[in-house]
Protein backbone atom coordinates (compact mmCIF):
# COMPACT_ATOMS: atom_id res chain seq x y z
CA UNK A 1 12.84 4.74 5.12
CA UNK A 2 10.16 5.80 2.52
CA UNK A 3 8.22 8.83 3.60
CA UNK A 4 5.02 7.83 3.46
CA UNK A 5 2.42 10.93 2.62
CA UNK A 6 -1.52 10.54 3.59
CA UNK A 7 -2.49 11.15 0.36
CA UNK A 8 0.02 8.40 -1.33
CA UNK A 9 -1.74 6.06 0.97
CA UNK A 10 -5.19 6.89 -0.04
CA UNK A 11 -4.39 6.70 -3.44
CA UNK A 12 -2.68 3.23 -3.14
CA UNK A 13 -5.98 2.43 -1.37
CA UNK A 14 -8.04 3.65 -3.82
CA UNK A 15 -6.44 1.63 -6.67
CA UNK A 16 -6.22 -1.18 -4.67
CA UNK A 17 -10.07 -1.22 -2.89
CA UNK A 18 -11.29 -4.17 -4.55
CA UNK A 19 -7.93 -6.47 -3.47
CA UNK A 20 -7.44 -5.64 0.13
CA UNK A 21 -10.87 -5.76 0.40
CA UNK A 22 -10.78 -9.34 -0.15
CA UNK A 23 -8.29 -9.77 2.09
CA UNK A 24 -10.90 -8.30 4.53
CA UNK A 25 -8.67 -5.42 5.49
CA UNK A 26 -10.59 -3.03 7.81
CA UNK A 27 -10.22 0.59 6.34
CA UNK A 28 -10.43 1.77 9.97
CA UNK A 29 -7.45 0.18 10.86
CA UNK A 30 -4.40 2.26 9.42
CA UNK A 31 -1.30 0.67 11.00
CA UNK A 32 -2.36 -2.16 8.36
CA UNK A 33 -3.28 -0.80 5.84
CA UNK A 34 0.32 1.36 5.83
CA UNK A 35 1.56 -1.58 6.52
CA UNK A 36 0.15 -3.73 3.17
CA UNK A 37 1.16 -0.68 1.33
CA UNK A 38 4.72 -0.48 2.51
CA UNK A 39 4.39 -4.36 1.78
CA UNK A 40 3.65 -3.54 -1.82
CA UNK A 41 5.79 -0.69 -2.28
CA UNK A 42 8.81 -2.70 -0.91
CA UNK A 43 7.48 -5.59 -3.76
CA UNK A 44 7.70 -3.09 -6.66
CA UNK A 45 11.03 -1.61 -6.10
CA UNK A 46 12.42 -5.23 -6.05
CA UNK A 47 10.56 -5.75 -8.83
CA UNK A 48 12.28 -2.03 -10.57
CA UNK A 49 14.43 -2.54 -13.25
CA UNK A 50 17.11 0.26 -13.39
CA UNK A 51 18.74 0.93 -16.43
């Protein structure tokens, strides 16, 4: 399990405002939106390429 710190999650927010705001993502609700970004952190490390 990732540890997920507070200020990881605002970042991710941050960078992402625009996006989950279209998805009409509540900011007030936090078990989503740690949920979208465990969503998208999950999607990138699939997406890693190790070498």
């Amino acid at each position: 399990m990732v540890d997920v710190q507070e200020h990881d999650v605002k970042v991710f927010l941050h960078q992402h405002k625009d996006e989950l705001e279209s998805y009409q993502v509540l900011e007030d609700d936090e078990a989503s939106l740690t949920k979208v970004y465990m969503d998208g952190l999950e999607e990138a490390r699939s997406r890693a390429v190790f070498y």
